[in-house]
C-alpha atoms as a PDB file:
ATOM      1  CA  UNK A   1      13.286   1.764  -2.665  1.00  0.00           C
ATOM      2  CA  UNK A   2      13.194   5.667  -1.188  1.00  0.00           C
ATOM      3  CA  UNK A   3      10.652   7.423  -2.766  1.00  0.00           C
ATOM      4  CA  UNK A   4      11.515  10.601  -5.126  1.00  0.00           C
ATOM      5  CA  UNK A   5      11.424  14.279  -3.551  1.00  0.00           C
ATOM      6  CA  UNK A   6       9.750  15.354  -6.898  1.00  0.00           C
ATOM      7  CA  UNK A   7       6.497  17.140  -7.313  1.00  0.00           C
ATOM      8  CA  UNK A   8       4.306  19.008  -9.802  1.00  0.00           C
ATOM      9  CA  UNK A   9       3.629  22.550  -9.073  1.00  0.00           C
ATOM     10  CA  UNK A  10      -0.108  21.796  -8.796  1.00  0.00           C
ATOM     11  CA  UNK A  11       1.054  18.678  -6.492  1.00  0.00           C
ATOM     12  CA  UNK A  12       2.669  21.001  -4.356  1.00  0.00           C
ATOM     13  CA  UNK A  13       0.137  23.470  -4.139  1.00  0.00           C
ATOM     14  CA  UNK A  14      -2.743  21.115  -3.650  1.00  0.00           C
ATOM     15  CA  UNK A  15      -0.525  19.804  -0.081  1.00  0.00           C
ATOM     16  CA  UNK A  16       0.075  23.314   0.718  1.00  0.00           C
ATOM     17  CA  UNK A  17      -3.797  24.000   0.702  1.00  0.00           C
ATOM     18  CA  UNK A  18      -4.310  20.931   2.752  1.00  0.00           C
ATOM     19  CA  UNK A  19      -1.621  22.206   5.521  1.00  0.00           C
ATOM     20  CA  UNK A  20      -3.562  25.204   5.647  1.00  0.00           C
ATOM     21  CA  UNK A  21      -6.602  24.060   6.154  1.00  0.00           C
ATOM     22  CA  UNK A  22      -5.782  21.449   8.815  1.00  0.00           C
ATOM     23  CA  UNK A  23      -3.901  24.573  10.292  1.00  0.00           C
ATOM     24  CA  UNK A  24      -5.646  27.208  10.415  1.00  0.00           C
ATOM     25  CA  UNK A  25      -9.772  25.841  10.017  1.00  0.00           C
ATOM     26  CA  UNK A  26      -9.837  22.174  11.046  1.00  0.00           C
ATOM     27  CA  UNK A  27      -7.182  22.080  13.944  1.00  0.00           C
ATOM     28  CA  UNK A  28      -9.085  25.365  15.952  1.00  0.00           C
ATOM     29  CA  UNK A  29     -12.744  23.396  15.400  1.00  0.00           C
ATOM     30  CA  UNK A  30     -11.092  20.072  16.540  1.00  0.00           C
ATOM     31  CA  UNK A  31      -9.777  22.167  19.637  1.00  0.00           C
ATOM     32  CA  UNK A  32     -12.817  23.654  20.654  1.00  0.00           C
ATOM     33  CA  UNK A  33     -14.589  20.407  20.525  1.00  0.00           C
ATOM     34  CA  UNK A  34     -12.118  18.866  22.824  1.00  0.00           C
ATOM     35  CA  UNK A  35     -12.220  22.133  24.900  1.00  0.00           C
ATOM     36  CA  UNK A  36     -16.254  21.750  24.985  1.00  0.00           C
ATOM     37  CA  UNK A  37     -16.080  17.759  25.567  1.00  0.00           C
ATOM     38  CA  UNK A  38     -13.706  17.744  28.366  1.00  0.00           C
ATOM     39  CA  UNK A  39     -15.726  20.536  30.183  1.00  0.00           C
ATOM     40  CA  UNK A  40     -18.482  18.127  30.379  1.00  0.00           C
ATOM     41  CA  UNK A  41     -16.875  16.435  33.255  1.00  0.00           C
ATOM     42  CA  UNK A  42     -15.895  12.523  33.154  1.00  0.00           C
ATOM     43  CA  UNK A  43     -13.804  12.133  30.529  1.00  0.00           C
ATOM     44  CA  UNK A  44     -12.988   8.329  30.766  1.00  0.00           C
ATOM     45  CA  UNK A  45     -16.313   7.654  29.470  1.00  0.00           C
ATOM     46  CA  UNK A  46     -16.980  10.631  27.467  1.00  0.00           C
ATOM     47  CA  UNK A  47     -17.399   9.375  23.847  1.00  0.00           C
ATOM     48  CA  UNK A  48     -17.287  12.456  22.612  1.00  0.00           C
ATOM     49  CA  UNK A  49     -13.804  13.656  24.596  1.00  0.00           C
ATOM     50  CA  UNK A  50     -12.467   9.983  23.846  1.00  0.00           C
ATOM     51  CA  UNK A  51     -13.319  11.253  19.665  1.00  0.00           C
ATOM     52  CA  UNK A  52     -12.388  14.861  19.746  1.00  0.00           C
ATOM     53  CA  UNK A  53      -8.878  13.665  21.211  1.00  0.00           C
ATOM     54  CA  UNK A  54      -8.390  10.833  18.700  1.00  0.00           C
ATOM     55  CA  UNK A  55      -9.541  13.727  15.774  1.00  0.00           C
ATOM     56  CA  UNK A  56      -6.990  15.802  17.258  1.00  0.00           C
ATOM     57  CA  UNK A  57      -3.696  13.355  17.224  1.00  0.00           C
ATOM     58  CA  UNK A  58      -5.232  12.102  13.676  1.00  0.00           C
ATOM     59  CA  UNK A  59      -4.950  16.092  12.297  1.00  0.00           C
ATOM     60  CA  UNK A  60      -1.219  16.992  14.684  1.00  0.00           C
ATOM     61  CA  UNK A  61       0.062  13.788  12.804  1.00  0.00           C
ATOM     62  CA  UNK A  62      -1.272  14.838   9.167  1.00  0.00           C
ATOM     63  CA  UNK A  63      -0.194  18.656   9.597  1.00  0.00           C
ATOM     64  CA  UNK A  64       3.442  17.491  10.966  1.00  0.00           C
ATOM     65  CA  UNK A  65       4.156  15.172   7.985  1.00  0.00           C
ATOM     66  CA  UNK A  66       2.805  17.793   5.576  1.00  0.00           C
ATOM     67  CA  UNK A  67       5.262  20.181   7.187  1.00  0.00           C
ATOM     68  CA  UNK A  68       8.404  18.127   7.086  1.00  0.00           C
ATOM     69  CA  UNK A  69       7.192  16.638   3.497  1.00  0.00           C
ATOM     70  CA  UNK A  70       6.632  20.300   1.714  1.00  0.00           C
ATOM     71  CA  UNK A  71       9.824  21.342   3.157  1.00  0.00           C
ATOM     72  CA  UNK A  72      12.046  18.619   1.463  1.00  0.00           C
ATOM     73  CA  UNK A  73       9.769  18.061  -1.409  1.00  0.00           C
ATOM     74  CA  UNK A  74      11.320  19.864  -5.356  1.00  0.00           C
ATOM     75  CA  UNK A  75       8.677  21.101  -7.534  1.00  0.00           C
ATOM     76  CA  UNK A  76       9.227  20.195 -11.441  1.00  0.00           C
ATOM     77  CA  UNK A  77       8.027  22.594 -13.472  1.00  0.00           C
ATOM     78  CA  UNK A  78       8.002  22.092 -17.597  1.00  0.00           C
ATOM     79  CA  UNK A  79      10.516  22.861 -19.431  1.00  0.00           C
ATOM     80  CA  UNK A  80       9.859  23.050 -23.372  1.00  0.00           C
ATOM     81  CA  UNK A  81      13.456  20.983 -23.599  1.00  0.00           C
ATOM     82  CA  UNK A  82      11.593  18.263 -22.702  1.00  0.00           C
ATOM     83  CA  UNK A  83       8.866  18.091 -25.838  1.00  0.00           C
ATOM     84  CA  UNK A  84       9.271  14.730 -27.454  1.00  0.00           C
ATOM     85  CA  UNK A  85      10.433  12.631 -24.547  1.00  0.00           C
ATOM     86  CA  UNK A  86       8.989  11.124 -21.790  1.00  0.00           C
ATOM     87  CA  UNK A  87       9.648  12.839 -18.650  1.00  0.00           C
ATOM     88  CA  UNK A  88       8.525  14.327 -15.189  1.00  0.00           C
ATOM     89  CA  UNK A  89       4.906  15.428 -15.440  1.00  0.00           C
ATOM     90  CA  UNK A  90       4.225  13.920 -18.933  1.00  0.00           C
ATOM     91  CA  UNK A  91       1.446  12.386 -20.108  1.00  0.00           C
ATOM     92  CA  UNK A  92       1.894   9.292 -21.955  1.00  0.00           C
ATOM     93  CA  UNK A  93      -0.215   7.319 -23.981  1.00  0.00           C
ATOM     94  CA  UNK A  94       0.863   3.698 -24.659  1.00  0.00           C
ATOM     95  CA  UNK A  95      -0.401   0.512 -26.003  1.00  0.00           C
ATOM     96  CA  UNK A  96       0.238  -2.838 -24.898  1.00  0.00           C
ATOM     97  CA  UNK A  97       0.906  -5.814 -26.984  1.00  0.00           C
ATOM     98  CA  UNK A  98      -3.187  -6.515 -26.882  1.00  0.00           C
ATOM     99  CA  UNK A  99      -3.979  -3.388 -28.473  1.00  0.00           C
ATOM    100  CA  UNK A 100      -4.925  -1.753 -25.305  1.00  0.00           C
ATOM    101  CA  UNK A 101      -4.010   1.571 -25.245  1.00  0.00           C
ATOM    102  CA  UNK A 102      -3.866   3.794 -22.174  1.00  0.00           C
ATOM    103  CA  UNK A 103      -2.850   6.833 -21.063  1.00  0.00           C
ATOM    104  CA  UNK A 104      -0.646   7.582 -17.877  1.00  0.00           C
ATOM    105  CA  UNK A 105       0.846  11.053 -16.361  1.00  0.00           C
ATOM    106  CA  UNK A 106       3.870  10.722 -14.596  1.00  0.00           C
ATOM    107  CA  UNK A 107       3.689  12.460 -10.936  1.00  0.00           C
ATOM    108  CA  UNK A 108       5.085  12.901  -7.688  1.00  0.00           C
ATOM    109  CA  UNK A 109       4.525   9.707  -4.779  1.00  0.00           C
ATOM    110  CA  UNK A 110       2.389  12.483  -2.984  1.00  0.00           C
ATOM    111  CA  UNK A 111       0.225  13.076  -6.170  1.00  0.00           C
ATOM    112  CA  UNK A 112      -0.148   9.204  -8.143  1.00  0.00           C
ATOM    113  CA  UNK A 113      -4.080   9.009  -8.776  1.00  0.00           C
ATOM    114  CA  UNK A 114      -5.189   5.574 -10.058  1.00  0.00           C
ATOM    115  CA  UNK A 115      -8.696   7.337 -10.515  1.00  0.00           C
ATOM    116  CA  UNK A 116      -6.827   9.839 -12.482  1.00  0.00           C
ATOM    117  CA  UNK A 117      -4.500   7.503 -14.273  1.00  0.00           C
ATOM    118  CA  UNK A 118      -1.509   9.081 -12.506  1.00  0.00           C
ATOM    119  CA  UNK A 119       1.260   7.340 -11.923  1.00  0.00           C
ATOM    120  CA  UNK A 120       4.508   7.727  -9.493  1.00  0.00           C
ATOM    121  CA  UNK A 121       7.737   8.352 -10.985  1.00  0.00           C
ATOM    122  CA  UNK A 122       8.966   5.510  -8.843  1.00  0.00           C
ATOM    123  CA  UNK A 123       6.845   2.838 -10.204  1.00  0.00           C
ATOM    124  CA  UNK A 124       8.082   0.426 -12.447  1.00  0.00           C
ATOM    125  CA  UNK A 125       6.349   1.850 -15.301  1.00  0.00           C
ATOM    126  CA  UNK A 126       7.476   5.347 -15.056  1.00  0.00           C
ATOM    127  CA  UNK A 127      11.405   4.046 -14.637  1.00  0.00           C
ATOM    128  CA  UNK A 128      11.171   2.489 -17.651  1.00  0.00           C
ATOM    129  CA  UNK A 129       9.508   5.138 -20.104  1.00  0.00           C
ATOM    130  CA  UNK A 130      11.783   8.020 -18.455  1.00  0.00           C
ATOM    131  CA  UNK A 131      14.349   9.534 -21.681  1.00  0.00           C
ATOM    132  CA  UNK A 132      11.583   7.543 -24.406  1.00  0.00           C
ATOM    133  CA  UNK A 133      10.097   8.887 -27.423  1.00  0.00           C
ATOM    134  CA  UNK A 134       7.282   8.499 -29.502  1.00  0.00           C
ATOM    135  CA  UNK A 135       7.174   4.967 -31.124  1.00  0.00           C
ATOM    136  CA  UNK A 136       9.558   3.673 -28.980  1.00  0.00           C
ATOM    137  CA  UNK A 137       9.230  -0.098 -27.478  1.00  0.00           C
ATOM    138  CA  UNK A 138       9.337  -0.385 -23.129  1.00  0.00           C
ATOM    139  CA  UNK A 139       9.909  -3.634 -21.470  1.00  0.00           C
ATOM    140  CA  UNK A 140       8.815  -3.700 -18.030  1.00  0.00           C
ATOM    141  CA  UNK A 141       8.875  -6.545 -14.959  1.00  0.00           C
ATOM    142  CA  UNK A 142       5.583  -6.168 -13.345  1.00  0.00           C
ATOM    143  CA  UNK A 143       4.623  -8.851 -10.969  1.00  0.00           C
ATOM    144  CA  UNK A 144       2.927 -10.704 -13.327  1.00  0.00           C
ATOM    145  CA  UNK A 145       5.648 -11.141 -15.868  1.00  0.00           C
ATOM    146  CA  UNK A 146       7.318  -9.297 -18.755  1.00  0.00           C
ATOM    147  CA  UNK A 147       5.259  -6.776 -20.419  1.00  0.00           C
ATOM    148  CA  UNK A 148       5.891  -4.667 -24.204  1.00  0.00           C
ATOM    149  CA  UNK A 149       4.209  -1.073 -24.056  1.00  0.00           C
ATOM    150  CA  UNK A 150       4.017   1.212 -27.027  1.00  0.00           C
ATOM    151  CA  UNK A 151       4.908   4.924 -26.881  1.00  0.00           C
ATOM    152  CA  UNK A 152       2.030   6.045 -29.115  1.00  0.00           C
ATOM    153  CA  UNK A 153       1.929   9.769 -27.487  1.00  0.00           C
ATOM    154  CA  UNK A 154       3.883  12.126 -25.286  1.00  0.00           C
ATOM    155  CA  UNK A 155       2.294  15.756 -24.050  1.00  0.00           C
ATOM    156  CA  UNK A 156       2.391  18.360 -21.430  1.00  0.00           C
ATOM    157  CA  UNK A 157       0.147  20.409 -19.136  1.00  0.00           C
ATOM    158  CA  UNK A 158       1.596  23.986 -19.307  1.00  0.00           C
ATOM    159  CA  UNK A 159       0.612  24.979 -16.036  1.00  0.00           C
END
């Protein structure tokens, strides 16, 4: 399954800030420490060199996928249209067939949060509550079976 080019403007902004940092603060300290390690001589068994490199590739590889990713990636903004349905960005609470209610915001595969109860677009979940309304009944194949969720609640973050 490809993942979704979608993002929330905060999303977006959050990996831009990242890029910059790596950029422009982190990649010039990680540089200089190289710079200073390797001018200790040896550097086969220079721990320090051996790190600084390793820091280095780790922060080239992060800033080169945030480039390529914030380039391709389409920032969904609200739209009032979409009050009343379940869509990009929303916030949904539901309740399961136990009584268990929860509440989920639907987000960008850079952005999903467990610890924030955000959720990817592409997950299971998400695909099925996309176009739904308050009150309305989901069905959704998780791994462990069939499950029924509830639409008790649909709202949006103006941002």
């Amino acid at each position: 399954m490809a993942k979704s080019n979608y993002i929330t403007r905060q999303g977006w902004s959050a990996l831009n800030k990242e890029l910059k940092f790596l950029w422009k603060e982190e990649r010039p300290k990680v540089t200089q420490a190289v710079s200073d390690a390797a001018a200790l001589g040896d550097r086969s068994e220079n721990a320090e060199y051996i790190y600084s490199k390793r820091r280095l590739r780790e922060v080239d590889r992060r800033v080169r996928f945030l480039t390529k990713r914030l380039e391709v990636l389409q920032i969904v903004d609200y739209n009032p249209k979409q009050e009343g349905k379940v869509f990009f960005g929303a916030w949904v609470e539901l309740e399961d067939e136990n009584g268990e209610v929860k509440q989920y915001r639907l987000v960008g595969c850079d952005e999903f949060d467990p610890a924030k109860n955000w959720i990817s677009i592409d997950s299971p979940v998400a695909r099925a509550l996309i176009g739904k309304s308050v009150d309305d009944e989901v069905m959704v194949e998780t791994p462990s079976g069939r499950i029924t969720l509830y639409i008790n609640r649909i709202w949006y973050e103006n941002i």
